[in-house]
Protein backbone atom coordinates (compact mmCIF):
# COMPACT_ATOMS: atom_id res chain seq x y z
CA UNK A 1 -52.04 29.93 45.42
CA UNK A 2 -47.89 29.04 45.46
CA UNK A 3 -46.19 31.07 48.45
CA UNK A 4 -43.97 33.62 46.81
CA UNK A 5 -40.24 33.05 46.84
CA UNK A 6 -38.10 35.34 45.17
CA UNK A 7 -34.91 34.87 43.58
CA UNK A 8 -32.52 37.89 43.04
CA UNK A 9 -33.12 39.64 40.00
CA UNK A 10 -30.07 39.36 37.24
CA UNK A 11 -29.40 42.71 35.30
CA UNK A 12 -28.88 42.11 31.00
CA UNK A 13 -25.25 41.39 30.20
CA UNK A 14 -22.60 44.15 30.17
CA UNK A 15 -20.65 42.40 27.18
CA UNK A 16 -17.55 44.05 24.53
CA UNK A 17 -19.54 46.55 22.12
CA UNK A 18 -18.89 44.15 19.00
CA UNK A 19 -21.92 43.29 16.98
CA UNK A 20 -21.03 39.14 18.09
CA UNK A 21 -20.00 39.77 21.85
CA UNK A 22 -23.21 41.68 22.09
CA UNK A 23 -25.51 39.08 20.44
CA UNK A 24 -23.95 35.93 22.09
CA UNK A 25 -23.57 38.09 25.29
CA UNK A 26 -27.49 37.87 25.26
CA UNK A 27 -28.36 34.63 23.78
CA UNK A 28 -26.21 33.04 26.85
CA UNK A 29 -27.52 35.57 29.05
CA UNK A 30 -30.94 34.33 28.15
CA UNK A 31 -30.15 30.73 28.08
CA UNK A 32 -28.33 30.73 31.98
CA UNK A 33 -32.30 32.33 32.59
CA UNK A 34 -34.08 29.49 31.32
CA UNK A 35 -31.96 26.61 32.33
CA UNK A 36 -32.51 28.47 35.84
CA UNK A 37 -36.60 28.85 35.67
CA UNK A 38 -36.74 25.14 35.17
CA UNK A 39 -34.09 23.92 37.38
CA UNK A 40 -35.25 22.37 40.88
CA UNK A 41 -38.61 23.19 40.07
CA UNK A 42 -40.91 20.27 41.55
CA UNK A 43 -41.92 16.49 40.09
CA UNK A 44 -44.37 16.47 39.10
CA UNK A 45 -45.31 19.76 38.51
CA UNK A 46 -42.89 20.71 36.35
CA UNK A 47 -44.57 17.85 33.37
CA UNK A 48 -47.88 19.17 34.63
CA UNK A 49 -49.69 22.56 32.80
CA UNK A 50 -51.29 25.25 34.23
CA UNK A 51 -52.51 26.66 30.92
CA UNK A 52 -55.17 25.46 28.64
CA UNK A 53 -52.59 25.54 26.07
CA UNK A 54 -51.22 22.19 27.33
CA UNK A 55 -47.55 23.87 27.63
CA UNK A 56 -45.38 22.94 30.67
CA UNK A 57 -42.14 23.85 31.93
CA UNK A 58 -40.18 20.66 30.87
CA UNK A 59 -41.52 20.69 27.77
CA UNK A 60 -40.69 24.48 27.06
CA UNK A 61 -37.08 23.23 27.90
CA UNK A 62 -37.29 20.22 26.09
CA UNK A 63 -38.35 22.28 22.99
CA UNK A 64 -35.60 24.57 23.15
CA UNK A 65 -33.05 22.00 23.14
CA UNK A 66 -34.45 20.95 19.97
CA UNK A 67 -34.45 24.12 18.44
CA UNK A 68 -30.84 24.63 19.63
CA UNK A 69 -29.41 21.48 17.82
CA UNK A 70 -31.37 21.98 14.95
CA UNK A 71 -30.41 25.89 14.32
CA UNK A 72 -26.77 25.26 15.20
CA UNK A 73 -25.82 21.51 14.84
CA UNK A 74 -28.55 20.54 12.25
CA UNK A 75 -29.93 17.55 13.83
CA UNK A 76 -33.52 17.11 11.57
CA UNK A 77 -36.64 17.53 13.80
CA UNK A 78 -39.35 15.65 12.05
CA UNK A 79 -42.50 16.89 14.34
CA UNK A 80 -41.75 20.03 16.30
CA UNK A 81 -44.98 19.56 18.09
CA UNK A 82 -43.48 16.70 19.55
CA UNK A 83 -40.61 18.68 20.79
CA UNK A 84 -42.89 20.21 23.38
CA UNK A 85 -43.47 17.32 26.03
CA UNK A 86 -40.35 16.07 27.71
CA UNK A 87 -39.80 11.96 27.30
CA UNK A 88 -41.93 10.32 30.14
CA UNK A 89 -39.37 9.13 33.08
CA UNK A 90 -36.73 12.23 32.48
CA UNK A 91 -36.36 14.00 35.62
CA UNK A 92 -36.06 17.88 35.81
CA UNK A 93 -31.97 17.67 36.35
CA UNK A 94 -32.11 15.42 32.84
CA UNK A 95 -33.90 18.04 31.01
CA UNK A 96 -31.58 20.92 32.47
CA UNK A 97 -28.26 18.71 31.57
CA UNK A 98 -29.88 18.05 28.10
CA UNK A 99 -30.63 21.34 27.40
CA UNK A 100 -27.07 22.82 28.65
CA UNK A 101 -25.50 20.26 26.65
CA UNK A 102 -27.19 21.17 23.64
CA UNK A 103 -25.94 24.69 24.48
CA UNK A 104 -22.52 23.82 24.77
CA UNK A 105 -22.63 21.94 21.65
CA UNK A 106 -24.14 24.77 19.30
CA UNK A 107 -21.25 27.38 21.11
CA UNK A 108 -19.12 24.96 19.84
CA UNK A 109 -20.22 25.69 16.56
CA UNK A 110 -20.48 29.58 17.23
CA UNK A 111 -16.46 29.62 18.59
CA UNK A 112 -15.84 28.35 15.36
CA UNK A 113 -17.28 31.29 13.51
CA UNK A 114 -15.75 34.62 12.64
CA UNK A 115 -17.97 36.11 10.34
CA UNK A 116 -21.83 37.12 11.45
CA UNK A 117 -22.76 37.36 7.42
CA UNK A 118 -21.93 33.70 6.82
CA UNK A 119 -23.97 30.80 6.87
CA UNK A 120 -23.53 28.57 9.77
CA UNK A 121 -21.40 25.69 8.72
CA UNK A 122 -24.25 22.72 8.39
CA UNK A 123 -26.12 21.15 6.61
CA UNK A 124 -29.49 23.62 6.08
CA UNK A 125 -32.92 23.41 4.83
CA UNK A 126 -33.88 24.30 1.48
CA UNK A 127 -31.58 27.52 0.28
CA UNK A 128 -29.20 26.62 2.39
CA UNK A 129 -27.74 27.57 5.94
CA UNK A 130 -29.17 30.53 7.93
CA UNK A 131 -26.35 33.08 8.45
CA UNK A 132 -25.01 33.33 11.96
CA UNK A 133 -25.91 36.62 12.37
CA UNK A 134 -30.29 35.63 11.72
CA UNK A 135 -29.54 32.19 14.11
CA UNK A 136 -28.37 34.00 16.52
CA UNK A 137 -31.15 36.70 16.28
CA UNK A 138 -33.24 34.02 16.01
CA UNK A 139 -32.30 32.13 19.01
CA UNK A 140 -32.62 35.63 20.59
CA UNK A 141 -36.51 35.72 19.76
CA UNK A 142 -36.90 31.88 20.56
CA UNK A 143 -34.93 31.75 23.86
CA UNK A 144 -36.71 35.43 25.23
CA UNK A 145 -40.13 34.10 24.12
CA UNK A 146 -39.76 30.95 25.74
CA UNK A 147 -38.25 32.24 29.04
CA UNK A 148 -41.29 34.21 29.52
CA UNK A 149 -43.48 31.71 29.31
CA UNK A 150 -41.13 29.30 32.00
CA UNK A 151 -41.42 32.70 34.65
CA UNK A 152 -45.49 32.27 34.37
CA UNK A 153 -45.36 28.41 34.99
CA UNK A 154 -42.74 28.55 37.50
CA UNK A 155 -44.28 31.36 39.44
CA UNK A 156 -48.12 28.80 39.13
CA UNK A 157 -46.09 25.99 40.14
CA UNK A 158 -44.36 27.15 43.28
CA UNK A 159 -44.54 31.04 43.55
CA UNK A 160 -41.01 30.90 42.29
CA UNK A 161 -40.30 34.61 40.39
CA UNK A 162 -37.16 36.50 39.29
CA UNK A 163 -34.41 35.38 37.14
């Protein structure tokens, strides 16, 4: 068993009470959490699963990338499965810089909006463009969901806890 190391413990957002401050308050808030599970954790742990579900922590991060370019940028994802394992030969700082890039990227696209009840101005699927208000709701559940699972690996990798 991973010696425990603690890192301090980051309180939810205090954002502006509008309905967007509030939502991207915690979509970023969520997002700095992630980036931060996965970054410096060891090679080559970090490609490596603990879990009979075959998920590890680069791949979580690797997914979520994905997800963010496709909900907010509309790059096409042909095999989410795929999405899953991190390319062979990408370090752990590669990952992190992808998936941060992707981030800034899609707020790119999310500065640009001013109205929640619109669709997000891409390309979409069939019936169109998700609003802004479900992506970022969305990317809410996805990012939260995901984060959880990097705490688990992270703390079977190394002992590593907190946010």
């Amino acid at each position: 068993m991973p010696t425990a190391r603690r890192r301090g413990d980051t309180p939810p957002p205090r954002t502006a009470n509008s309905e967007a401050d509030v939502l991207r308050g915690f979509l970023d808030y969520l997002r700095v959490s992630v980036a931060a599970k996965v970054e410096g954790a060891p090679e080559p742990q970090a490609r490596m699963s603990a879990v009979s579900s075959g998920t590890t922590l680069l791949g979580l991060l690797s997914h979520l990338t994905a997800v963010e370019s496709a909900m907010f940028t509309g790059e096409q994802v042909t095999d989410w499965q795929a999405t899953l394992r991190a390319p062979a030969g990408v370090s752990v700082a590669d990952v992190v810089a992808r998936y941060r890039a992707a981030v800034d990227r899609a707020n790119g696209v999310l500065d640009a909006c001013a109205d929640l009840g619109a669709p997000l101005p891409r390309p979409g699927g069939p019936g169109g463009a998700p609003s802004v208000r479900w992506a970022l709701t969305h990317m809410i559940e996805e990012t939260g969901r995901h984060a959880g699972h990097a705490d688990i690996l992270r703390e079977l990798i190394d002992g590593s806890t907190g946010r």
